[in-house]
N, C-alpha and C. Protein backbone atom coordinates (compact mmCIF):
# COMPACT_ATOMS: atom_id res chain seq x y z
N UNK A 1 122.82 106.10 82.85
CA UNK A 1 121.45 105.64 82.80
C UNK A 1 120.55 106.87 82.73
N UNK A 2 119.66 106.62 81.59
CA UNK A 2 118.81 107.95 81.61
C UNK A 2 117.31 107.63 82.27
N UNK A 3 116.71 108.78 83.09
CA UNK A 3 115.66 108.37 84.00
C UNK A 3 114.54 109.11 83.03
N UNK A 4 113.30 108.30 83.68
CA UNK A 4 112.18 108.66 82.90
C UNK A 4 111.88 110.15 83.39
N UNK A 5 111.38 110.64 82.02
CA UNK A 5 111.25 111.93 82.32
C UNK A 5 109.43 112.08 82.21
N UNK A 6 109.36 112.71 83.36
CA UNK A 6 107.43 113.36 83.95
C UNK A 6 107.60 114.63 82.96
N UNK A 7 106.44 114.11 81.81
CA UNK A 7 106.19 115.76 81.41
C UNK A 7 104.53 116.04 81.64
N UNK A 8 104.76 117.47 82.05
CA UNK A 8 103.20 118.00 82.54
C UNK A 8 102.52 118.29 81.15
N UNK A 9 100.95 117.72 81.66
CA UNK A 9 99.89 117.43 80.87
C UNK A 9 99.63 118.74 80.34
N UNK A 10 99.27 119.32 79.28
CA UNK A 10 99.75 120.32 79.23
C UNK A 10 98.46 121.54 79.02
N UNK A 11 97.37 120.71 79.39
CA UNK A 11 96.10 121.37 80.15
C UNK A 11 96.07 121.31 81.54
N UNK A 12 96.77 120.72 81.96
CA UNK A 12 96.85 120.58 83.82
C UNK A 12 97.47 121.88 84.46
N UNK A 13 97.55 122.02 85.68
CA UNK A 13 98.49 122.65 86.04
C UNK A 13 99.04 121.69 86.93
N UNK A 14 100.83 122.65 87.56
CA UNK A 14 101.36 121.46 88.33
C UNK A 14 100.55 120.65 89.35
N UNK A 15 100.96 119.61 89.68
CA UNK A 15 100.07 119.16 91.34
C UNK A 15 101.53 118.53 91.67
N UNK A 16 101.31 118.43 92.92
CA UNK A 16 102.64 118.30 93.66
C UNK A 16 101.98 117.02 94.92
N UNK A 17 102.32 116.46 94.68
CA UNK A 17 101.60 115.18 95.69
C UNK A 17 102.28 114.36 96.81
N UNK A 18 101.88 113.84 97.84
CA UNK A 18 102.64 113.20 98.70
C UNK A 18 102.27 111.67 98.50
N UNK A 19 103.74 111.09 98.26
CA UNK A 19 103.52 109.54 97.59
C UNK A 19 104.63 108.95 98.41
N UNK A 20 103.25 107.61 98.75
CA UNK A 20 104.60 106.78 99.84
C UNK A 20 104.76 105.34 98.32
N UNK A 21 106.02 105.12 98.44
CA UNK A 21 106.07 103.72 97.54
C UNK A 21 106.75 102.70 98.26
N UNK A 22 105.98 101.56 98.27
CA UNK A 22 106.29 100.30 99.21
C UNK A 22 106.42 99.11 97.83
N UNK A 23 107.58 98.87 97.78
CA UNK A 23 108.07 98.07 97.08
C UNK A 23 109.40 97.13 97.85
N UNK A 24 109.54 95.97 97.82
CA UNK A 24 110.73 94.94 98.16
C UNK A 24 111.94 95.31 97.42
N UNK A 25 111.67 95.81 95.92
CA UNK A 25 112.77 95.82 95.22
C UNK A 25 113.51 97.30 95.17
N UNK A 26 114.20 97.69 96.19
CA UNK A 26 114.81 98.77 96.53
C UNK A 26 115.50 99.69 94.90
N UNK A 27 115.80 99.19 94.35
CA UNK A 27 116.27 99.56 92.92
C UNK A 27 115.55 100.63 92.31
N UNK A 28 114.48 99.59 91.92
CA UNK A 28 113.04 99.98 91.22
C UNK A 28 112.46 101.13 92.06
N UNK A 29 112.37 100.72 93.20
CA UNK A 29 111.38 102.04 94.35
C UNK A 29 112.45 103.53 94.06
N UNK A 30 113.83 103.08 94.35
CA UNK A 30 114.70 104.49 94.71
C UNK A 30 114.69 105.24 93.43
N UNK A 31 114.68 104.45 92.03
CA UNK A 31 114.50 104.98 90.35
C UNK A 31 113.05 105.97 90.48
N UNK A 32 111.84 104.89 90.59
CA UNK A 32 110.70 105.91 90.72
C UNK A 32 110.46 106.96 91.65
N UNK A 33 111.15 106.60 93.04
CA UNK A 33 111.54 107.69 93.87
C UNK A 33 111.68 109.08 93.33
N UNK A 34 112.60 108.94 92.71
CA UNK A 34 113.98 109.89 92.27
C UNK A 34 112.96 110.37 91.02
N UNK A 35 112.94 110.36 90.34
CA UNK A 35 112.07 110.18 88.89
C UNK A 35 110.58 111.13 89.42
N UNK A 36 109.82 111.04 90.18
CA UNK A 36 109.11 111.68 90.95
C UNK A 36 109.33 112.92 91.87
N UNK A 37 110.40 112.62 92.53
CA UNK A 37 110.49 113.67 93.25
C UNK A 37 111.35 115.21 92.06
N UNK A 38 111.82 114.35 91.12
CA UNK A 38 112.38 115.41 90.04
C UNK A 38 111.19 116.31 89.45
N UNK A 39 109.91 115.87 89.68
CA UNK A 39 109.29 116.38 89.36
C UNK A 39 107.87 117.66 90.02
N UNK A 40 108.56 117.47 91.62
CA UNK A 40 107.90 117.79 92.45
C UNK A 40 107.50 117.36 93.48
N UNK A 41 106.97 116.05 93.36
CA UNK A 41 106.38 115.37 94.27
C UNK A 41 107.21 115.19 95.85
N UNK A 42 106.78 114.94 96.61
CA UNK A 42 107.24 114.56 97.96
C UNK A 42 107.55 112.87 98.26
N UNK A 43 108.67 112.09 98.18
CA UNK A 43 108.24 110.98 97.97
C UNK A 43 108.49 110.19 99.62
N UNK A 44 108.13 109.34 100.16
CA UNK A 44 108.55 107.96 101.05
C UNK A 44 108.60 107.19 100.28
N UNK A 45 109.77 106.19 100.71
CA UNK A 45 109.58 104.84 100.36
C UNK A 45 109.61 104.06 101.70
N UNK A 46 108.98 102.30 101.13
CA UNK A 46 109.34 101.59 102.25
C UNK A 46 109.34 100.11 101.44
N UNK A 47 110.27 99.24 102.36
CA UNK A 47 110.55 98.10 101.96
C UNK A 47 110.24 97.03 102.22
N UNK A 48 109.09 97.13 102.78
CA UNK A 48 107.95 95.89 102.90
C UNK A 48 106.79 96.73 103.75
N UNK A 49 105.71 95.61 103.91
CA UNK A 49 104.37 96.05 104.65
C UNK A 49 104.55 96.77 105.97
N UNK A 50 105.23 96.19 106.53
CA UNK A 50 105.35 96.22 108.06
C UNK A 50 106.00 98.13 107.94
N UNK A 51 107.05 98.11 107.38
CA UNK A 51 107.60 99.57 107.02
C UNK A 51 106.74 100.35 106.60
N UNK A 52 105.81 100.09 105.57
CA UNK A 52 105.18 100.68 104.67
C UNK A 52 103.82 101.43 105.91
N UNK A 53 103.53 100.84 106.51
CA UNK A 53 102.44 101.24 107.45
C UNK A 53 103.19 101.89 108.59
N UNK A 54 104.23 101.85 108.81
CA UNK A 54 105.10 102.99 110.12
C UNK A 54 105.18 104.19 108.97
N UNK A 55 105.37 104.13 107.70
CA UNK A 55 105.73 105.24 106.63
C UNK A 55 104.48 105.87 106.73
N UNK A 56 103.30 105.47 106.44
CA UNK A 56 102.21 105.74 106.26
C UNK A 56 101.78 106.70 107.21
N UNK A 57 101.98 106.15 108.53
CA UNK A 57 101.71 106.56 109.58
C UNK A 57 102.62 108.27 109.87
N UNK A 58 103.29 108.24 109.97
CA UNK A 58 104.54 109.31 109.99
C UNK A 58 104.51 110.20 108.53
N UNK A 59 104.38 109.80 107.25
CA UNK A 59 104.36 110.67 106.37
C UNK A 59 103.10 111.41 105.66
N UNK A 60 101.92 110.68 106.19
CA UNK A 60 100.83 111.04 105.72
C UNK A 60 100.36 111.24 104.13
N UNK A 61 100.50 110.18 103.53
CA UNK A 61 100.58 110.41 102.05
C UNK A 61 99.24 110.41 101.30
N UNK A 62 99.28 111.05 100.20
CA UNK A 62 98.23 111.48 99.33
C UNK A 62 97.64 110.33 98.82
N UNK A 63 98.46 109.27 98.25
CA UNK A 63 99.16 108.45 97.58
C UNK A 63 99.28 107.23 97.89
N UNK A 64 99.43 105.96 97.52
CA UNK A 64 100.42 104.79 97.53
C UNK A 64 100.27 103.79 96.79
N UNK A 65 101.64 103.76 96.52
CA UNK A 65 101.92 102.79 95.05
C UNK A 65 102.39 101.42 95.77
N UNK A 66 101.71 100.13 95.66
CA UNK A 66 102.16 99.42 96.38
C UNK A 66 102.22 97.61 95.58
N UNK A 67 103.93 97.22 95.86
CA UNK A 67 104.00 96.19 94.90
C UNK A 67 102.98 95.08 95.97
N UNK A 68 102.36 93.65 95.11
CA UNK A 68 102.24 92.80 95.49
C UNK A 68 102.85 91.87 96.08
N UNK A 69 103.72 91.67 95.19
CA UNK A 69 104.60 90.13 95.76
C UNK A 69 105.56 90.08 96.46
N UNK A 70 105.59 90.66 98.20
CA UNK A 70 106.71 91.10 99.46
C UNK A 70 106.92 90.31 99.77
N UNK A 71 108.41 89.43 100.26
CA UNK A 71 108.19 88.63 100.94
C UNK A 71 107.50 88.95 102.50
N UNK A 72 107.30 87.95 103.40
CA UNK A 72 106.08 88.60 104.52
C UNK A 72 105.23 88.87 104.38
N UNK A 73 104.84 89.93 104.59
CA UNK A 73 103.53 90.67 104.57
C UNK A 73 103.07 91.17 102.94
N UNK A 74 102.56 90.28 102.08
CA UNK A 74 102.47 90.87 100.92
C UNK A 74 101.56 92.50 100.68
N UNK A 75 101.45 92.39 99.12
CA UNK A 75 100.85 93.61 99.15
C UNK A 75 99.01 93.89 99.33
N UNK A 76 98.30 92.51 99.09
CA UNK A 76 97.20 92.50 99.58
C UNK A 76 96.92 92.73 101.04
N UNK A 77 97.59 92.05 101.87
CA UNK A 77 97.48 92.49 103.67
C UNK A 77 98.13 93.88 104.00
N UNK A 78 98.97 94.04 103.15
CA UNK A 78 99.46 95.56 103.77
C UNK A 78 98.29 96.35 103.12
N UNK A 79 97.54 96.44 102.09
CA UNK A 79 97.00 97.32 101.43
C UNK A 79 95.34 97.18 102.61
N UNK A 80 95.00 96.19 103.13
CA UNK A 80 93.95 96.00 103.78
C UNK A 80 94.68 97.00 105.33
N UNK A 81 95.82 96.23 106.02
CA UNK A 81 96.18 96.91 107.07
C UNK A 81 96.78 98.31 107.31
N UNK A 82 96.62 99.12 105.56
CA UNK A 82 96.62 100.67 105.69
C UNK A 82 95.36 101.31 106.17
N UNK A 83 94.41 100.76 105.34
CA UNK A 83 93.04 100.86 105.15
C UNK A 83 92.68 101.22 106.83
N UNK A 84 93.15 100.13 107.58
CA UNK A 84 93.12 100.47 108.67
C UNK A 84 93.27 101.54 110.18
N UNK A 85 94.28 102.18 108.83
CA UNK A 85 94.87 103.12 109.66
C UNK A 85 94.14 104.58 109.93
N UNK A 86 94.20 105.09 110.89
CA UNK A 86 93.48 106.41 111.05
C UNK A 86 94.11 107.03 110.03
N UNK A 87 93.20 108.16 109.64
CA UNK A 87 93.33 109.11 108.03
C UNK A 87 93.76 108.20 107.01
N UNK A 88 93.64 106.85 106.59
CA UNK A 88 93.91 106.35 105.07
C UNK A 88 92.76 106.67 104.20
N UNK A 89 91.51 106.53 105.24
CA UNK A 89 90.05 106.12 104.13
C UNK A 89 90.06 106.70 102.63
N UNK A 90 90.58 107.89 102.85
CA UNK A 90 90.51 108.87 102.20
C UNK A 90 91.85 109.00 100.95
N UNK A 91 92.74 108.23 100.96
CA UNK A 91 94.33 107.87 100.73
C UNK A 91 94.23 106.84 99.35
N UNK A 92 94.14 107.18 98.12
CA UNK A 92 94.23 106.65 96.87
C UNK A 92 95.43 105.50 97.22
N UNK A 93 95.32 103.72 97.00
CA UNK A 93 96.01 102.70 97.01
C UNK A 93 96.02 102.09 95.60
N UNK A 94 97.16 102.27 94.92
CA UNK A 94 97.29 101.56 93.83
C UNK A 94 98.42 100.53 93.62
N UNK A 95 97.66 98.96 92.72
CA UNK A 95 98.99 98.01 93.04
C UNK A 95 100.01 98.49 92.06
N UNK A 96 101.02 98.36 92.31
CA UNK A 96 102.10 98.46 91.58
C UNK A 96 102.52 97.31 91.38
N UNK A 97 102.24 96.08 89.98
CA UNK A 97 102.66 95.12 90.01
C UNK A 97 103.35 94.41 88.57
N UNK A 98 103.99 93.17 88.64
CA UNK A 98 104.18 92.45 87.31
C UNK A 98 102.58 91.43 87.08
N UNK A 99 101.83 91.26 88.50
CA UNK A 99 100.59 90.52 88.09
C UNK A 99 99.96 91.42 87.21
N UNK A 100 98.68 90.62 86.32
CA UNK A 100 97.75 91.84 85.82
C UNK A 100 96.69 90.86 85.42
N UNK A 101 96.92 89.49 86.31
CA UNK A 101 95.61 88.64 85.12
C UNK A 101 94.38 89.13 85.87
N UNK A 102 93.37 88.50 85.45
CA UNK A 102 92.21 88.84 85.85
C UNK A 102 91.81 88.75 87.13
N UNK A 103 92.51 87.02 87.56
CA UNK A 103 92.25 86.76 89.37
C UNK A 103 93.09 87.95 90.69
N UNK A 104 94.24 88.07 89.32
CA UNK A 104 94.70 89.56 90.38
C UNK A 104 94.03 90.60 90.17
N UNK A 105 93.53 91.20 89.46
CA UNK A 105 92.69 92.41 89.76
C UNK A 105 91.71 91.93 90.47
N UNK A 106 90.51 91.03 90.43
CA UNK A 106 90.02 91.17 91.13
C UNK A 106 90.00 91.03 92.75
N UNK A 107 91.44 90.43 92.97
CA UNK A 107 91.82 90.43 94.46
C UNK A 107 92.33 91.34 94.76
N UNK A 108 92.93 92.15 94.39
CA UNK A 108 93.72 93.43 94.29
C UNK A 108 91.98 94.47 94.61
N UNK A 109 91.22 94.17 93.97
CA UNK A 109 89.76 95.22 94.35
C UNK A 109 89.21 94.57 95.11
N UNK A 110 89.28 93.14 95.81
CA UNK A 110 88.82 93.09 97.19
C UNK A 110 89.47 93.26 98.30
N UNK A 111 90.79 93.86 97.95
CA UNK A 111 91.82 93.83 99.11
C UNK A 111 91.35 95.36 99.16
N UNK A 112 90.88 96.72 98.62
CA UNK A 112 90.48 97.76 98.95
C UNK A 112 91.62 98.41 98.26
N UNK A 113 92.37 97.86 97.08
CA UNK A 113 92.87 99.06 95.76
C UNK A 113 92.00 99.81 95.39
N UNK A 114 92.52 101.10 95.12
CA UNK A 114 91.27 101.59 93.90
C UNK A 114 92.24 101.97 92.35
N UNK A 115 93.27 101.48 92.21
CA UNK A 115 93.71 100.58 91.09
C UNK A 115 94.68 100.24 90.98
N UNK A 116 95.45 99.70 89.48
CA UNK A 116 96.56 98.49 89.60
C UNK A 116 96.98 98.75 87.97
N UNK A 117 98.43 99.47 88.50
CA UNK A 117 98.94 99.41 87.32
C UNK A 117 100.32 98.13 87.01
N UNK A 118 100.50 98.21 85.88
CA UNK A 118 101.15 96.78 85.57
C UNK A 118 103.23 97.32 85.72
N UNK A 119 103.71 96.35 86.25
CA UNK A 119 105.33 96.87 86.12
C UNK A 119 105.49 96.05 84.72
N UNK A 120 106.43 96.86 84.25
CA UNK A 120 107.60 97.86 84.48
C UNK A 120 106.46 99.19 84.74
N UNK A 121 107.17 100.09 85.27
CA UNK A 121 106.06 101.24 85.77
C UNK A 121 106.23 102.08 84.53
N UNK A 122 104.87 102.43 84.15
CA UNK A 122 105.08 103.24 83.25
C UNK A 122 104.96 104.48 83.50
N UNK A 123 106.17 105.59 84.12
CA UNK A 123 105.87 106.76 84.10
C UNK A 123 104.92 107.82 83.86
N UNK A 124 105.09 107.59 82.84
CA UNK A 124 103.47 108.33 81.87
C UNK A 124 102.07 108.31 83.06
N UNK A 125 102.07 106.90 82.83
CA UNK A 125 100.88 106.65 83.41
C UNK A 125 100.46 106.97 85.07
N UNK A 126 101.97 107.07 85.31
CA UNK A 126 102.22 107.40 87.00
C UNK A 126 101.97 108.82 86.98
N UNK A 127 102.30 109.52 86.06
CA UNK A 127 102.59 111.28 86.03
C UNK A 127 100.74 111.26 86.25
N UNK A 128 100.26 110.53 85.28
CA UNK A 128 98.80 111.27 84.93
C UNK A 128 98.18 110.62 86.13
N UNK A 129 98.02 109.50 86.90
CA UNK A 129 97.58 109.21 88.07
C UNK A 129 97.98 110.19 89.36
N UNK A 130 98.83 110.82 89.39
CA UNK A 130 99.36 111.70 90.56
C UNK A 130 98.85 113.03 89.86
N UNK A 131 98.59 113.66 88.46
CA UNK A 131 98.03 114.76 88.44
C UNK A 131 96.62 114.84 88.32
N UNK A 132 95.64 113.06 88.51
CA UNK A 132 94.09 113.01 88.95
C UNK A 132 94.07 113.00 87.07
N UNK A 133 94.17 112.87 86.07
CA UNK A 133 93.94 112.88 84.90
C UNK A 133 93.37 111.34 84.66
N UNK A 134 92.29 110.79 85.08
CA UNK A 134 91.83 109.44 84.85
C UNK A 134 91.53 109.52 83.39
N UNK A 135 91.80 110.13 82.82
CA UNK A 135 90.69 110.01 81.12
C UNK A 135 92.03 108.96 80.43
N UNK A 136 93.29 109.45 80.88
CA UNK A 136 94.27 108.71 80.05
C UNK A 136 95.05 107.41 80.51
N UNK A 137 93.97 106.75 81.58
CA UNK A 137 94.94 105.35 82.09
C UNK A 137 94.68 104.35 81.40
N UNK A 138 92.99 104.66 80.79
CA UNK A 138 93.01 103.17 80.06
C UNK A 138 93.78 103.02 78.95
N UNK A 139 93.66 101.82 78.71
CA UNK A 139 94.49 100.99 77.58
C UNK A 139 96.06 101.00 77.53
């Protein structure tokens, strides 16, 4: 199996980021894991909300990529009950999801995302969100 490969933007310089990823589907999380950290980054994962906020707590991340649809604690309440946490305010939350209609984004931006990219994850788009390059997410 060949893994997606992060290539640097090639006006950027490196950035090296701390990213927690809270996803149910252990597969998918340990691929982008891996795939990320090949590239520098520092990664956590966690496997639902409840985890995802002890991760949070303990790893202090730059970062978090977080699926919606957990069983339990989905990704709207965990993304509100990070928010919560001492030092998040400041902590970029993006959904990581297969939703993308309209009623999910906009619940996804009242749950306190500040954005929502669509699965399958598109690398690319993950590289340029972790090196702050907003000019290239749309479309």
């Amino acid at each position: 199996m060949d893994l997606p490969r992060l290539r640097p933007h090639p006006q950027l310089p490196p950035i090296r980021r701390r990213v927690l990823l809270i996803d149910d589907n252990q597969d998918a999380c340990e691929l982008l894991a891996v795939a990320l950290e090949m590239h520098g980054h520092q990664v956590a994962t966690a496997d639902g909300g409840v985890q995802g906020q002890a991760r949070a707590r303990e790893f202090g991340p730059d970062i978090v990529f977080l699926d919606l649809g957990m069983p339990g604690m989905d990704g709207y309440e965990t993304a509100v009950a990070l928010r919560r946490l001492p030092g998040m305010d400041g902590v970029l939350i993006v959904a990581l999801s297969g939703w993308s209609d309209q009623a999910t984004l906009a619940r996804t931006h009242g749950a306190g995302f500040d954005y929502h990219l669509s699965k399958p994850a598109d690398v690319r788009r993950i590289d340029d969100f972790l090196r702050g390059d907003w000019t290239r997410l749309a479309g």
